[in-house]
N, C-alpha and C. Protein backbone atom coordinates (compact mmCIF):
# COMPACT_ATOMS: atom_id res chain seq x y z
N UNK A 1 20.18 20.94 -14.39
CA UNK A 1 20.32 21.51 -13.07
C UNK A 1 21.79 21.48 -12.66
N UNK A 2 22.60 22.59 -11.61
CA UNK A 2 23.64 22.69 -11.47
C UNK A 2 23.42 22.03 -10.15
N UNK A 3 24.86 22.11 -9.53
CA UNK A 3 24.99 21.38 -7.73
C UNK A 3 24.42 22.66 -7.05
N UNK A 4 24.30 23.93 -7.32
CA UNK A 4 23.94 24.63 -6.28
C UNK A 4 22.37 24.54 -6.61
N UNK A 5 21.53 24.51 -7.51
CA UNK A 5 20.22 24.34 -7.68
C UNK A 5 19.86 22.25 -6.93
N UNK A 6 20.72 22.00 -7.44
CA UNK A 6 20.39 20.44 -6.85
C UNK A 6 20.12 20.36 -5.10
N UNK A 7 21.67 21.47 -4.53
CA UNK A 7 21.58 21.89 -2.95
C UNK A 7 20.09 22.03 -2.20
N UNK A 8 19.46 23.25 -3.11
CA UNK A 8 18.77 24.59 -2.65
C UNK A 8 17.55 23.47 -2.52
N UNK A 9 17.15 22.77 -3.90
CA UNK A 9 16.26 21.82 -3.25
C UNK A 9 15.67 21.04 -2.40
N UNK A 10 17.25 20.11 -2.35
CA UNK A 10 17.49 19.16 -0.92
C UNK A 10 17.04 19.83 0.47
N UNK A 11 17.26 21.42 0.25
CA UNK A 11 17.31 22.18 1.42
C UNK A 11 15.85 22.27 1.92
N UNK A 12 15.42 22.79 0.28
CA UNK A 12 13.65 23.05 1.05
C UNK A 12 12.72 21.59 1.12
N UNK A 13 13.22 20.28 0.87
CA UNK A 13 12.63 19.25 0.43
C UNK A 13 12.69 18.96 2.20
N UNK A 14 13.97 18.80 3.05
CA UNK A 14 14.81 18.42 3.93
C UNK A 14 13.62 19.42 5.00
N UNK A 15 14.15 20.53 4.31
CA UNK A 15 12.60 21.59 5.78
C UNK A 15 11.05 21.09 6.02
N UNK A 16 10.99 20.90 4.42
CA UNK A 16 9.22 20.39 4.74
C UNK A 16 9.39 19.28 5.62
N UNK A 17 10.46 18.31 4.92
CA UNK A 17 9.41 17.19 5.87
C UNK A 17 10.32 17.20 7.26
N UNK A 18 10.80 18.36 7.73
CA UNK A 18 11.02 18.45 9.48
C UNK A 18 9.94 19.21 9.85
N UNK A 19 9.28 20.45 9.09
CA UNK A 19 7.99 20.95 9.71
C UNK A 19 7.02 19.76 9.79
N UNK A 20 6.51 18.90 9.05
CA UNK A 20 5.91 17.85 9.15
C UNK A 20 6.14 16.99 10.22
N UNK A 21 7.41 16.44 10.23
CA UNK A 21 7.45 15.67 11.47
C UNK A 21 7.24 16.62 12.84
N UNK A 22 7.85 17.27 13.13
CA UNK A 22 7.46 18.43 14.04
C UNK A 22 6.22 18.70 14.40
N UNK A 23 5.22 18.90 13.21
CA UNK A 23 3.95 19.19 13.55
C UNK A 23 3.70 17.44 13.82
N UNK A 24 3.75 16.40 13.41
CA UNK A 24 2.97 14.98 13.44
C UNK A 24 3.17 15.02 14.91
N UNK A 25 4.89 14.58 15.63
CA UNK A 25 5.07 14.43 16.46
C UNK A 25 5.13 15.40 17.59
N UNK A 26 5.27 17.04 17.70
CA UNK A 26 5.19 17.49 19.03
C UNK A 26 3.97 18.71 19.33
N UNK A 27 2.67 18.53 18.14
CA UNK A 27 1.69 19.05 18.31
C UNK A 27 0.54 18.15 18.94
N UNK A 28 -0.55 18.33 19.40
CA UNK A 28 -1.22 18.15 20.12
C UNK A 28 -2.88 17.54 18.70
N UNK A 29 -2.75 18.53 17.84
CA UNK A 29 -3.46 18.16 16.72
C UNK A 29 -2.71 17.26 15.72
N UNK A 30 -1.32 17.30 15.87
CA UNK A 30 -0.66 16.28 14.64
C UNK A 30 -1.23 14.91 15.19
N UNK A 31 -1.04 14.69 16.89
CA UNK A 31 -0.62 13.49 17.33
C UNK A 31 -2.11 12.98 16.58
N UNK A 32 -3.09 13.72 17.05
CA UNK A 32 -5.16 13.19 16.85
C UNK A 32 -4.92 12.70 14.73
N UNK A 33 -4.23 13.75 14.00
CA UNK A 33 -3.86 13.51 12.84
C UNK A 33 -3.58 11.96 12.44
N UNK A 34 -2.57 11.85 13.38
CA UNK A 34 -1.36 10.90 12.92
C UNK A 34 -2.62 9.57 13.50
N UNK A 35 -2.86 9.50 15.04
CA UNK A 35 -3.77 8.45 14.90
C UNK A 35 -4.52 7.93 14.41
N UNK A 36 -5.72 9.01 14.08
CA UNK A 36 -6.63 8.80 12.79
C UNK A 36 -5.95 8.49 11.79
N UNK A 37 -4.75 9.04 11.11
CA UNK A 37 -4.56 8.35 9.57
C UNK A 37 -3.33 6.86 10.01
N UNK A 38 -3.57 6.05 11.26
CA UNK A 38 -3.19 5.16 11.63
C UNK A 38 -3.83 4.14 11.76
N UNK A 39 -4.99 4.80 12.05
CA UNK A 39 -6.27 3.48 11.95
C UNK A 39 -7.05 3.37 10.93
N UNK A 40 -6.84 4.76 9.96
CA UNK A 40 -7.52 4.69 8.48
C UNK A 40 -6.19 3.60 7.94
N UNK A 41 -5.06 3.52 8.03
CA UNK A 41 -4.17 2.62 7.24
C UNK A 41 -4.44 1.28 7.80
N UNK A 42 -4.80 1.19 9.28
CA UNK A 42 -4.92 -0.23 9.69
C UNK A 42 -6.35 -0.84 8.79
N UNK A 43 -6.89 -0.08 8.90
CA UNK A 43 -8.44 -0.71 8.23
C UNK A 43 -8.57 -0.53 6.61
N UNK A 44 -7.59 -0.02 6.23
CA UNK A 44 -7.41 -0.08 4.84
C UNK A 44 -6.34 -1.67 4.18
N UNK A 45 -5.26 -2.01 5.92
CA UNK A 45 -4.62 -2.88 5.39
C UNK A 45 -5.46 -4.24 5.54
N UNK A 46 -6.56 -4.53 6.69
CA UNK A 46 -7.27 -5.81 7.05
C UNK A 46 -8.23 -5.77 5.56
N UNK A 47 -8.48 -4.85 5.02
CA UNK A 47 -9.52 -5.03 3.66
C UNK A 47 -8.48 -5.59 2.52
N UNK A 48 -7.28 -4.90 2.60
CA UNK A 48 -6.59 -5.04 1.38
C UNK A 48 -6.09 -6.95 1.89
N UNK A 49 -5.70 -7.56 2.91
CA UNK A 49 -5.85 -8.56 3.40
C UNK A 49 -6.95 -9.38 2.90
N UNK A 50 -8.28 -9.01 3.17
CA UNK A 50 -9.40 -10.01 2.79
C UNK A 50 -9.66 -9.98 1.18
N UNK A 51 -9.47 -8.74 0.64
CA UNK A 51 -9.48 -9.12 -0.62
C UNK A 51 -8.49 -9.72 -1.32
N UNK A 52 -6.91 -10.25 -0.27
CA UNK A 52 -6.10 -11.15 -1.34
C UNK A 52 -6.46 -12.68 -0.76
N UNK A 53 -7.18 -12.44 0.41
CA UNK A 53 -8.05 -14.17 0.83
C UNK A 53 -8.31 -14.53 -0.24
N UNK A 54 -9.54 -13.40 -0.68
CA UNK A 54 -10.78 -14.10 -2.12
C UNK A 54 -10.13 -14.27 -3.02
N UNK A 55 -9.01 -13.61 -3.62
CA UNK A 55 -8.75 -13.84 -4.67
C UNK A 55 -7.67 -15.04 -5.11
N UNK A 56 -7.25 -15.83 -3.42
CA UNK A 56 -6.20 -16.82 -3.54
C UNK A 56 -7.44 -18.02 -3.21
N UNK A 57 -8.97 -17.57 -3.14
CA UNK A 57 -9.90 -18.20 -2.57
C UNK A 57 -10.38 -18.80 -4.41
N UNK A 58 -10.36 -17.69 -5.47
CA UNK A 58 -10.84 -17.63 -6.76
C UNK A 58 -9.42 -18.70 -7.55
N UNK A 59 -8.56 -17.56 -7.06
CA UNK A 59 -7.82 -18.83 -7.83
C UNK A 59 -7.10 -20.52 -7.80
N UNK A 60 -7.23 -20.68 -6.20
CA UNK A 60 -7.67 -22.02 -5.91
C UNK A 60 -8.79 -22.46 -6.87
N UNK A 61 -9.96 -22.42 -6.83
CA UNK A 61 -11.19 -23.07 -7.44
C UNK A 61 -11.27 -22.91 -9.04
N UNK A 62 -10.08 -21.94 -9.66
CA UNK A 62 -10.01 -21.88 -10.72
C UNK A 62 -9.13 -22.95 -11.31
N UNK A 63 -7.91 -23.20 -10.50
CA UNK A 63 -6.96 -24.36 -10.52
C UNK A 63 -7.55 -25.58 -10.46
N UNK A 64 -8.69 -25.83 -9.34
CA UNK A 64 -9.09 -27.26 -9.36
C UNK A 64 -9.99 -27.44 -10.41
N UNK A 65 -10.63 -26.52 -11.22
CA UNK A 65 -11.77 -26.75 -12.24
C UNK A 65 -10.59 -26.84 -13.40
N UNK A 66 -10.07 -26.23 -13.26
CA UNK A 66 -8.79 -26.25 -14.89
C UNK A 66 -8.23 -27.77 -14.21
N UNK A 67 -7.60 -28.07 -13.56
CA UNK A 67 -7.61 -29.96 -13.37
C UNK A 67 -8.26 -30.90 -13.59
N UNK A 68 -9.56 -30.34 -12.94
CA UNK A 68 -11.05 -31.40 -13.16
C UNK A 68 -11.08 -31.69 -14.88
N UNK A 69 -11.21 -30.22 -16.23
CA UNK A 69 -10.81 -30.25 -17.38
C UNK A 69 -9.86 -31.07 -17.96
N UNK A 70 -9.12 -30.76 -17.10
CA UNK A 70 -7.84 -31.78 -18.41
C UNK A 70 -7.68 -33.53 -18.41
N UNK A 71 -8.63 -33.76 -17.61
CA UNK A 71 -9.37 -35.02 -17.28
C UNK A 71 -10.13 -35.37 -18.02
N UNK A 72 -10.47 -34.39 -18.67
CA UNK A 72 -11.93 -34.76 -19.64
C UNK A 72 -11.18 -34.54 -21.11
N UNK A 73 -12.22 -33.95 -21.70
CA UNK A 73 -11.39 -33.76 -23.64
C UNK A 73 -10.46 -32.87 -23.54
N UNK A 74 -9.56 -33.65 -24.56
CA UNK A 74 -7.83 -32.88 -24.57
C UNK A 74 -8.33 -31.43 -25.00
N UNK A 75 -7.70 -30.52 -24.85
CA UNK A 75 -7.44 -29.41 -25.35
C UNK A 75 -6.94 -28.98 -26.52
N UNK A 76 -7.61 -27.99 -27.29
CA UNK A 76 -6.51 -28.04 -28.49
C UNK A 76 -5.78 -26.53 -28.09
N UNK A 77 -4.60 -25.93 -28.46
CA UNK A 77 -4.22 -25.18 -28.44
C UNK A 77 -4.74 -24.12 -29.52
C-alpha cells in the first residue's frame, strides 16, 4: 500500500465511526440502542464476574485437596 491509499482509508475508517457516534449519540433511536447494548454489557459483565467466583471457588478446593495429598504418599513424578 502507498501513503495515498494508506490516507483514503484512514478517511473512510475516520467517517464511519463519526456516522456511528452521531447516530449513538444525537439520535433518538441510537440513544434506546446504546442503552440496551449497556445493560446487555452490564449483565454480561456480573455473569462473566460470577463465573470467575466459581472458578477461584474450584481452584481454591483444588489447592486444599492437592495439600491434603502431599500429606499422604509421596508422589512419584
Amino acid at each position: 500500500m502507498n501513503d495515498r491509499q494508506i490516507l483514503m482509508a484512514g478517511g473512510i475508517i475516520g467517517a464511519f465511526a463519526g456516522v456511528m457516534a452521531s447516530y449513538l449519540y444525537f439520535t433518538e433511536s441510537g440513544r434506546q440502542w446504546r442503552e440496551q447494548a449497556e445493560g446487555s454489557v452490564g449483565s454480561l459483565v456480573q455473569e462473566a464476574e460470577r463465573l470467575l467466583s466459581a472458578a477461584d471457588q474450584v481452584r481454591q478446593s483444588v489447592a486444599e485437596i492437592r495439600g491434603k495429598q502431599q500429606s499422604g504418599w509421596p508422589r512419584t513424578a
